[in-house]
C-alpha atoms as a PDB file:
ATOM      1  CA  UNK A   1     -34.553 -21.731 -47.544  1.00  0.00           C
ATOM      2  CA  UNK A   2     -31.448 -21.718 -50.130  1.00  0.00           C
ATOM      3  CA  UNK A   3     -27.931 -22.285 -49.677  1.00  0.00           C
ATOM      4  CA  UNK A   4     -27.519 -18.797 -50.188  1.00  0.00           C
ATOM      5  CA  UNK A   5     -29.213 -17.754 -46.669  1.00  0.00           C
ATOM      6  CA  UNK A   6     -28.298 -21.424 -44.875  1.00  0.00           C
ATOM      7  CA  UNK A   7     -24.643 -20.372 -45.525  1.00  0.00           C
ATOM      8  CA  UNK A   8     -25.177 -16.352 -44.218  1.00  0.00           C
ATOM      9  CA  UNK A   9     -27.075 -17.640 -41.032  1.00  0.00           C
ATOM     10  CA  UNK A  10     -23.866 -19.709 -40.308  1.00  0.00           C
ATOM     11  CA  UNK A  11     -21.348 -17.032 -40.951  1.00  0.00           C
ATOM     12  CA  UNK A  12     -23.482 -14.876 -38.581  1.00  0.00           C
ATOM     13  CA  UNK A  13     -24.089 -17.505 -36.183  1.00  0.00           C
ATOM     14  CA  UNK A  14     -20.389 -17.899 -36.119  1.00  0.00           C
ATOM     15  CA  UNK A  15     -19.428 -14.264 -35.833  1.00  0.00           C
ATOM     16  CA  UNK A  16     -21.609 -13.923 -32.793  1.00  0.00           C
ATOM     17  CA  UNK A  17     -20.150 -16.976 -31.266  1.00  0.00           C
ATOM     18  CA  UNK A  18     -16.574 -15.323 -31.695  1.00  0.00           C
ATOM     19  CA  UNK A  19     -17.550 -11.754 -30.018  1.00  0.00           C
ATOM     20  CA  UNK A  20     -18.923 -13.380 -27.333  1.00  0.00           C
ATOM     21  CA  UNK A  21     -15.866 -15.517 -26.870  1.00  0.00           C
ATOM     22  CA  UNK A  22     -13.235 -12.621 -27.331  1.00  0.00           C
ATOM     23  CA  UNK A  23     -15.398 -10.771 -24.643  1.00  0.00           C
ATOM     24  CA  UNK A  24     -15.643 -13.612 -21.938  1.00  0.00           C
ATOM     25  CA  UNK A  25     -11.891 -13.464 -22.501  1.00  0.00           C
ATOM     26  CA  UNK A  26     -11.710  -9.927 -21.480  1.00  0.00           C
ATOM     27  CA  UNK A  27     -13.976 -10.379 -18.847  1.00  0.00           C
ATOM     28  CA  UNK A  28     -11.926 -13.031 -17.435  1.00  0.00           C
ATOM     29  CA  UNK A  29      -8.725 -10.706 -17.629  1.00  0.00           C
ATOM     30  CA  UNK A  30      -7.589 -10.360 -13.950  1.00  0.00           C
ATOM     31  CA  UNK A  31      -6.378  -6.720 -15.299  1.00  0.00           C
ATOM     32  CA  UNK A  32      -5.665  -4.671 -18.332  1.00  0.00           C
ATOM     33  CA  UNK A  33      -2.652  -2.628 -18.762  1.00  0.00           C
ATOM     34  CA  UNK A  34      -4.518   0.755 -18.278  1.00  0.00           C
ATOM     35  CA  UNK A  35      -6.090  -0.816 -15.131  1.00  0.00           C
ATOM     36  CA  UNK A  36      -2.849  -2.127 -14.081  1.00  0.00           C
ATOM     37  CA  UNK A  37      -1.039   1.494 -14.550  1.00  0.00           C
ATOM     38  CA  UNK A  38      -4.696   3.128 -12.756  1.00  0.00           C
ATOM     39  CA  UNK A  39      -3.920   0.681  -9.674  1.00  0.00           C
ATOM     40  CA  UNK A  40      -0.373   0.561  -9.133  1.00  0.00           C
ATOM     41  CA  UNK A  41       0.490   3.963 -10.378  1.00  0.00           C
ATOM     42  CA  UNK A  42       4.439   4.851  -9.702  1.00  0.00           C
ATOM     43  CA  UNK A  43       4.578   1.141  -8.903  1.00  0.00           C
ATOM     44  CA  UNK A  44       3.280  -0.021 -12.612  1.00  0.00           C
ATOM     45  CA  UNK A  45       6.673   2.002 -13.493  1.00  0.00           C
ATOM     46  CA  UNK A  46       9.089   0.644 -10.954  1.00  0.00           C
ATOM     47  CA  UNK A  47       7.763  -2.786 -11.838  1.00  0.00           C
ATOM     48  CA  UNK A  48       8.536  -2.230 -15.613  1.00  0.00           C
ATOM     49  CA  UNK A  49      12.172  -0.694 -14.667  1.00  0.00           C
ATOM     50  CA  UNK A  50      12.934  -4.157 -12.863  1.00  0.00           C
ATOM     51  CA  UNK A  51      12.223  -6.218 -15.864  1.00  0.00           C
ATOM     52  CA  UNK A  52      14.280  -3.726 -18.074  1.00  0.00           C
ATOM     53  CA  UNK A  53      11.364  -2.198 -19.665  1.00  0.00           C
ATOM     54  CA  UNK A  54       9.156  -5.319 -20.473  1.00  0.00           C
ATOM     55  CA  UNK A  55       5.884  -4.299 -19.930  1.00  0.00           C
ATOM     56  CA  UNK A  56       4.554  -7.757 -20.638  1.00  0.00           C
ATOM     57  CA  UNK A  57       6.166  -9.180 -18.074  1.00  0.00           C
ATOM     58  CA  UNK A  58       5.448  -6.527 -15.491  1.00  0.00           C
ATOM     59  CA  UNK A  59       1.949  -6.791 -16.040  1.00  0.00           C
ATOM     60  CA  UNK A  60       2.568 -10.291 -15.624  1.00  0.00           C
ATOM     61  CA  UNK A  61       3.817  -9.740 -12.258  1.00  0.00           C
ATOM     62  CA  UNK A  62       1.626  -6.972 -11.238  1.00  0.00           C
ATOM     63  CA  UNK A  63      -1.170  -9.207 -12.291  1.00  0.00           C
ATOM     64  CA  UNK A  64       0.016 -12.133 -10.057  1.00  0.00           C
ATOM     65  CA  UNK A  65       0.232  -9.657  -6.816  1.00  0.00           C
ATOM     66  CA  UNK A  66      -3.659  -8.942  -7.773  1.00  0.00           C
ATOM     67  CA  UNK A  67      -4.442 -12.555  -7.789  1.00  0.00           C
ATOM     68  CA  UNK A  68      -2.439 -13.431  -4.141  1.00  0.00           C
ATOM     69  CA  UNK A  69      -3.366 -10.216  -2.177  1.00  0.00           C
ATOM     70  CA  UNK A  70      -6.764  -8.411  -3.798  1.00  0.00           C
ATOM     71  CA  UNK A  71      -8.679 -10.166  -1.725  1.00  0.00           C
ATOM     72  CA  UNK A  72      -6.976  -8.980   1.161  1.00  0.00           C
ATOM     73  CA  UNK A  73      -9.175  -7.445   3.972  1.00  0.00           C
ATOM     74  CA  UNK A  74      -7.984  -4.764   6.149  1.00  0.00           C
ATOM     75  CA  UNK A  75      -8.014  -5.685   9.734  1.00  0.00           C
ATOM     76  CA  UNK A  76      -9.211  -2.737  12.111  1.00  0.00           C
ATOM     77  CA  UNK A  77      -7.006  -1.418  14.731  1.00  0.00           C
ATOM     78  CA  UNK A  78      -8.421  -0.996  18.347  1.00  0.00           C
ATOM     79  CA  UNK A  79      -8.118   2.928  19.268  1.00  0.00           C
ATOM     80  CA  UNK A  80      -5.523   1.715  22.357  1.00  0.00           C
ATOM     81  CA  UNK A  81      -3.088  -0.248  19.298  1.00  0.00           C
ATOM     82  CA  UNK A  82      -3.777   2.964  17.112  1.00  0.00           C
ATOM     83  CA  UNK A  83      -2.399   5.137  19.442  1.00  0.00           C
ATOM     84  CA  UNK A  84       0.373   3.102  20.953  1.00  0.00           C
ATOM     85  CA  UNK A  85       1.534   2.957  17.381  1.00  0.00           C
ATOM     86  CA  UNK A  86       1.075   6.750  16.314  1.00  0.00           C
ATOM     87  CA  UNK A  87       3.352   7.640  19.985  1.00  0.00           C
ATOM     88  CA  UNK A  88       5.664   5.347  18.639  1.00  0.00           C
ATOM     89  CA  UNK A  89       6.328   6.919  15.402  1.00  0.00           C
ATOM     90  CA  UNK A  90       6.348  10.291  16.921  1.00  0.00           C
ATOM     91  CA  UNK A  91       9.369   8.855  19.747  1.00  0.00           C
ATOM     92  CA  UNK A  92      11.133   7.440  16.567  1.00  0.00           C
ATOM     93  CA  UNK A  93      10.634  10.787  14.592  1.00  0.00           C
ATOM     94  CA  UNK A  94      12.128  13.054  17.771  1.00  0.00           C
ATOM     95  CA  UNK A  95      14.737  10.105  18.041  1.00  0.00           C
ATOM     96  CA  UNK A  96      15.901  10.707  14.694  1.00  0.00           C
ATOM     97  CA  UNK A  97      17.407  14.428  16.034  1.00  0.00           C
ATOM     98  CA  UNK A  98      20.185  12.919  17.636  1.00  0.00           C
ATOM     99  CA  UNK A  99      19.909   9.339  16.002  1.00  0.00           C
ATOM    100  CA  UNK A 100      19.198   9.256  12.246  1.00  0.00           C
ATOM    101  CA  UNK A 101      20.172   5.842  12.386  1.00  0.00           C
ATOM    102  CA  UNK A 102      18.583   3.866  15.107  1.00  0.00           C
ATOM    103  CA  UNK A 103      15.462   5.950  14.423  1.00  0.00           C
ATOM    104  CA  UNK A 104      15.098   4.518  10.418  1.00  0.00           C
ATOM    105  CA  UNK A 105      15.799   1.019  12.162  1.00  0.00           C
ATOM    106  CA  UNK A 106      12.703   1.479  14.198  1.00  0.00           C
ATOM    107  CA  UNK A 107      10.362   3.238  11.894  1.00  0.00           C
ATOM    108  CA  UNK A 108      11.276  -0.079   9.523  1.00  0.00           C
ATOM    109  CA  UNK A 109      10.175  -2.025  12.331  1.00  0.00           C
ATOM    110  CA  UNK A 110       7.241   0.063  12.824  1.00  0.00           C
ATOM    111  CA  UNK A 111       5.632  -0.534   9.663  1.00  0.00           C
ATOM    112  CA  UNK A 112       6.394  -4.152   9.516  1.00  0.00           C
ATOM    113  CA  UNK A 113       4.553  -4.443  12.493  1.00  0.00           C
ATOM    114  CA  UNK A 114       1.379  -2.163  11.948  1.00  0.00           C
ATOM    115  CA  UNK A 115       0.857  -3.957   8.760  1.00  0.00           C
ATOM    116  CA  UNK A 116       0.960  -7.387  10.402  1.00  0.00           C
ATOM    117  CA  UNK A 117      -1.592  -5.910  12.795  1.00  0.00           C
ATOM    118  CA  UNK A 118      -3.673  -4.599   9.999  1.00  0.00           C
ATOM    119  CA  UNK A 119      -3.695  -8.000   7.951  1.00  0.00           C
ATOM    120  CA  UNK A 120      -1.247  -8.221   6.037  1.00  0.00           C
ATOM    121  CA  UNK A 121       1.167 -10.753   6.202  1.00  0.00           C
ATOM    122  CA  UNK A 122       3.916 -10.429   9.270  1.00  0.00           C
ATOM    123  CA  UNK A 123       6.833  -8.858   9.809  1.00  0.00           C
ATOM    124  CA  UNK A 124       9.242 -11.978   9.135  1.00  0.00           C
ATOM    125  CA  UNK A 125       8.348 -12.323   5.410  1.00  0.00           C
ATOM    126  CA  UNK A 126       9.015  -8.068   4.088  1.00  0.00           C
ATOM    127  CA  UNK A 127       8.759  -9.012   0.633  1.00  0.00           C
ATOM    128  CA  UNK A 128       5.315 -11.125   0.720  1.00  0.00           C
ATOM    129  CA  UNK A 129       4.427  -8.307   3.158  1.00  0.00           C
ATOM    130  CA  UNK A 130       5.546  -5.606   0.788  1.00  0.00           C
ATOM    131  CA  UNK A 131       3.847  -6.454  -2.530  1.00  0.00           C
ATOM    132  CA  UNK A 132       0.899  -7.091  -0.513  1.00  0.00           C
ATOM    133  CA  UNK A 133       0.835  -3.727   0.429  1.00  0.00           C
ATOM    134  CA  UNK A 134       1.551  -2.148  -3.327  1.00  0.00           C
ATOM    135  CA  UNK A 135      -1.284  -3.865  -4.092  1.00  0.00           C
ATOM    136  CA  UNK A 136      -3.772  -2.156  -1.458  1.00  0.00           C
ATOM    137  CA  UNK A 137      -1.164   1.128  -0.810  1.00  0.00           C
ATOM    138  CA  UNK A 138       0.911   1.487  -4.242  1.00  0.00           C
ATOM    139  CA  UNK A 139       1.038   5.073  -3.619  1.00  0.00           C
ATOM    140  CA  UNK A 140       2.892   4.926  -0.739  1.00  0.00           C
ATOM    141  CA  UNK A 141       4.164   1.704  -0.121  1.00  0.00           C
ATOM    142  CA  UNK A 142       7.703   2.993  -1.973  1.00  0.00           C
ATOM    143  CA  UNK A 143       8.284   4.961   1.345  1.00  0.00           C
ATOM    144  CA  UNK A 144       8.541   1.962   3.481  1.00  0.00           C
ATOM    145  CA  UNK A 145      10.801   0.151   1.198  1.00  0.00           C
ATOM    146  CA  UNK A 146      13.269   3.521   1.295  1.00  0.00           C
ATOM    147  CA  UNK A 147      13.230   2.847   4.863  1.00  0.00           C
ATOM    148  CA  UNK A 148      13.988  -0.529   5.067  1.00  0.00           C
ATOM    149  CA  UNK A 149      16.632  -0.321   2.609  1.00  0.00           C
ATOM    150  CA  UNK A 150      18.001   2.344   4.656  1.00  0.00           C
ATOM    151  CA  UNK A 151      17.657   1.045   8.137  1.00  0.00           C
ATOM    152  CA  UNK A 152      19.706  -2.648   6.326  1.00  0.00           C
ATOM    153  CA  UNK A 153      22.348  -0.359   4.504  1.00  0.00           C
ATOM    154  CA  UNK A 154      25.493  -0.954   6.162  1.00  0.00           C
ATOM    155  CA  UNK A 155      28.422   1.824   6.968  1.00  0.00           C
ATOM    156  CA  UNK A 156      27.850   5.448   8.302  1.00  0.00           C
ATOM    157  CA  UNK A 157      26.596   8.769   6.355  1.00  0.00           C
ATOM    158  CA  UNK A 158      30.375   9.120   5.167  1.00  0.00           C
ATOM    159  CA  UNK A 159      30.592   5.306   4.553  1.00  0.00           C
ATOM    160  CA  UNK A 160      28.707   2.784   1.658  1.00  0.00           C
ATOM    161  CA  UNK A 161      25.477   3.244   3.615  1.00  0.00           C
ATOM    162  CA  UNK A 162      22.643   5.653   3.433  1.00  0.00           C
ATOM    163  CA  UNK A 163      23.844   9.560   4.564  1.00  0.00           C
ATOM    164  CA  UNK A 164      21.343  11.349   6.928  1.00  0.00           C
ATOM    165  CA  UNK A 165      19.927  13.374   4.836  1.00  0.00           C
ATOM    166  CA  UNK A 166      18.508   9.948   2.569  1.00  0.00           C
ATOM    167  CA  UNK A 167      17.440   8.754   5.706  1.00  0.00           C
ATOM    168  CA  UNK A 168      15.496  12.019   6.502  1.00  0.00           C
ATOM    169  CA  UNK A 169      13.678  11.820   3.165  1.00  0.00           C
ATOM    170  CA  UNK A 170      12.870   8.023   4.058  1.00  0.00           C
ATOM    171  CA  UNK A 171      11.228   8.917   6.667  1.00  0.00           C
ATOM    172  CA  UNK A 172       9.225  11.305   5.093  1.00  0.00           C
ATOM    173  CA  UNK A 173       8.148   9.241   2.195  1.00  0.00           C
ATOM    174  CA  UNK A 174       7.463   6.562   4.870  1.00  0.00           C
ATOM    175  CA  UNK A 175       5.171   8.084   7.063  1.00  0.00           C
ATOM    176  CA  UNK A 176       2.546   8.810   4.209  1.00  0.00           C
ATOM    177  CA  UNK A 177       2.076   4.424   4.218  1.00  0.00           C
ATOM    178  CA  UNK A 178       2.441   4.903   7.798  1.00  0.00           C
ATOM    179  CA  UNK A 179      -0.671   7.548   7.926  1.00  0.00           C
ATOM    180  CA  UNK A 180      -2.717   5.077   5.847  1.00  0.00           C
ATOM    181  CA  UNK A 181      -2.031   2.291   7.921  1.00  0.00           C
ATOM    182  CA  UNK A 182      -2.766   4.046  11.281  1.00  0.00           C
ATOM    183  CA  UNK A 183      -5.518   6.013  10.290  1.00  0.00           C
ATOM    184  CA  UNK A 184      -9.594   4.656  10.556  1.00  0.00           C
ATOM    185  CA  UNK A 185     -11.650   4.151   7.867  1.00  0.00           C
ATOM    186  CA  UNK A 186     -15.108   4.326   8.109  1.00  0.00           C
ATOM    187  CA  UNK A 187     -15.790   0.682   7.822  1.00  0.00           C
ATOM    188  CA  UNK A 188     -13.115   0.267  10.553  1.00  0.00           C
ATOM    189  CA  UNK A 189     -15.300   2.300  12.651  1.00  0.00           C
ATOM    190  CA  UNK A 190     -18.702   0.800  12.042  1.00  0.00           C
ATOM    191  CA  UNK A 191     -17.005  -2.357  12.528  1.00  0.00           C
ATOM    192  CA  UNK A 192     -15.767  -1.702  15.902  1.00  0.00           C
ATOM    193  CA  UNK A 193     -18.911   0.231  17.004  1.00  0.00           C
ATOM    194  CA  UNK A 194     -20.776  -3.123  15.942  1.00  0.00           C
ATOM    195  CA  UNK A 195     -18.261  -5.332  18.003  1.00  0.00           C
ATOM    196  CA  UNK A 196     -18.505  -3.192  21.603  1.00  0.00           C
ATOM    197  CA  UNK A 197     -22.102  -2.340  21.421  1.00  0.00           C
ATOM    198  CA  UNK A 198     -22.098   1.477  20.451  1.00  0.00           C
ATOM    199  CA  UNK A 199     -25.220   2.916  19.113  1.00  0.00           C
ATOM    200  CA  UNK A 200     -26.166   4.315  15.813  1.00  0.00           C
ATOM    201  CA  UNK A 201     -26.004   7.632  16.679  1.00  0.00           C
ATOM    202  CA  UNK A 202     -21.955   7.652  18.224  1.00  0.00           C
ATOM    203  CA  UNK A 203     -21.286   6.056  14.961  1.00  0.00           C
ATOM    204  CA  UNK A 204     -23.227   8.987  13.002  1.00  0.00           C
ATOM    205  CA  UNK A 205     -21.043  11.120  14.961  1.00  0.00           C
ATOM    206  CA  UNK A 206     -17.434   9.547  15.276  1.00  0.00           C
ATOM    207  CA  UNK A 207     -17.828   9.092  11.332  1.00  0.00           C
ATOM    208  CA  UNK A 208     -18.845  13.543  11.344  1.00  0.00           C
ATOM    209  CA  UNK A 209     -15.939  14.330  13.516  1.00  0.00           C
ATOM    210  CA  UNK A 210     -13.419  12.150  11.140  1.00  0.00           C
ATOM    211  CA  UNK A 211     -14.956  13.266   8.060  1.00  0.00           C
ATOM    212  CA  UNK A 212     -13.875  17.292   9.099  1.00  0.00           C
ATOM    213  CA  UNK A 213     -10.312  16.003  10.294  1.00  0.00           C
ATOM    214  CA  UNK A 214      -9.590  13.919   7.149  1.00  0.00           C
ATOM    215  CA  UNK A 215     -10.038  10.924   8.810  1.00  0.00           C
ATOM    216  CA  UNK A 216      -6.520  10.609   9.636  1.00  0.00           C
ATOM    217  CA  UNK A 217      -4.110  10.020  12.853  1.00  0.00           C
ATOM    218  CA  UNK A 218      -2.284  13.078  13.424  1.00  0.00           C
ATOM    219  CA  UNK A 219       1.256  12.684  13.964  1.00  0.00           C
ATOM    220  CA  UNK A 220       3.432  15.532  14.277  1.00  0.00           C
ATOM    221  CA  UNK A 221       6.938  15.819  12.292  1.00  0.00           C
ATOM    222  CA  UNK A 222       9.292  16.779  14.516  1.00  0.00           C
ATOM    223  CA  UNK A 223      12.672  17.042  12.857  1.00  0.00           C
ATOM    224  CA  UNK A 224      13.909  19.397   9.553  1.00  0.00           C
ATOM    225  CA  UNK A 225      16.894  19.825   7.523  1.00  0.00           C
ATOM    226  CA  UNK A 226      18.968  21.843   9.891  1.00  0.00           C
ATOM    227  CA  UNK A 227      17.920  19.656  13.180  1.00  0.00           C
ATOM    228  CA  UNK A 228      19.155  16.244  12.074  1.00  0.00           C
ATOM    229  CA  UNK A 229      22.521  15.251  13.092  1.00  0.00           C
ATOM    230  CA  UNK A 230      24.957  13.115  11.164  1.00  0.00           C
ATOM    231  CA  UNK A 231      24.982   9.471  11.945  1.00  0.00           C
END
């Protein structure tokens, strides 16, 4: 064999060895900034706004949040918690008529405790808590930190803190993480069924009956514009 081929063998050899590396590298990636923007979505954005536009370093961050809560697993809620929860929401919603106020204070407390109950961590650590959930919720996890910001502002609607009408659209956002939360999934169901016992065929038919509501908790909205009151 001459030099000639001895050397091309090695060059190829080499160049083969260097592709594979570059792709274990990629493979190894937690995330890529297209996945990162796909996952997060408004929250890829809010994360590059906080480091003044470096996206490096908010895919840095974004990528750490992956790494501590990905492998977070949803609890289930029992259908007794689910509902306590959804009446609550709906008592602070009708609150909110005649006290914006004390009605953001509880729907903050609200969703600090349903996503304890559903796994995440507790109520006593909101920011762990909250990137946890823009890992799992991005969509809507901006809704819950409205509300909290809201329900810690200090001064009335005329004052330095948040005016009733903020507080209104809070609420809003809010209840979309709330509705996610709250609501089954279908492995929440199957789940449950398998814990108490219930056949295949009330699963078959739960999972039916879901699939034509949208698989959500319905929980009216009570208030509007022209019912809330000033705080």
């Amino acid at each position: 064999m001459s030099t000639g081929v001895i050397i091309a063998l090695i060059v190829i050899v080499a160049a083969v060895a260097l592709v594979a590396a570059v792709l274990t590298l990629l493979a190894r990636r937690p995330q890529g900034g297209r996945s990162l923007q796909r996952r997060f979505g408004p929250e890829y954005d809010r994360a590059v706004a906080r480091h003044d536009g470096d996206t490096r370093a908010a895919e840095a961050d974004l990528t750490e949040r992956v790494k501590r809560h990905g492998s977070l697993r949803q609890q289930p809620l029992e259908p007794a918690a689910r509902e306590q929860f959804a009446a609550r929401w709906a008592a602070a919603q009708e609150r909110f008529v005649d006290s914006p106020r004390e009605a953001v204070a509880e729907a903050d407390r609200l969703l600090g405790e349903l996503a304890g109950a559903r796994g995440y961590p507790d109520t006593g650590r909101y920011e762990e808590q909250l990137e946890a959930l823009s890992v799992h919720h991005a969509h809507h996890v901006h809704g819950y930190r409205r509300v909290h910001g809201a329900a810690h502002a200090s001064g009335g609607a005329t004052g330095n803190g948040t005016g009733t009408e903020e507080m209104r659209e809070a609420m809003l956002e809010a209840r979309a993480l709330f509705e996610d939360l709250v609501s089954p999934s279908r492995k929440d169901d199957v789940r449950h069924r398998a814990d108490t016992g219930t056949d295949g065929a009330e699963v078959a038919a739960d999972n039916s009956d879901a699939a034509r509501s949208g698989n959500r908790t319905h929980v009216p909205w009570t208030f509007n514009r022209r019912h809330a009151k000033g705080s």
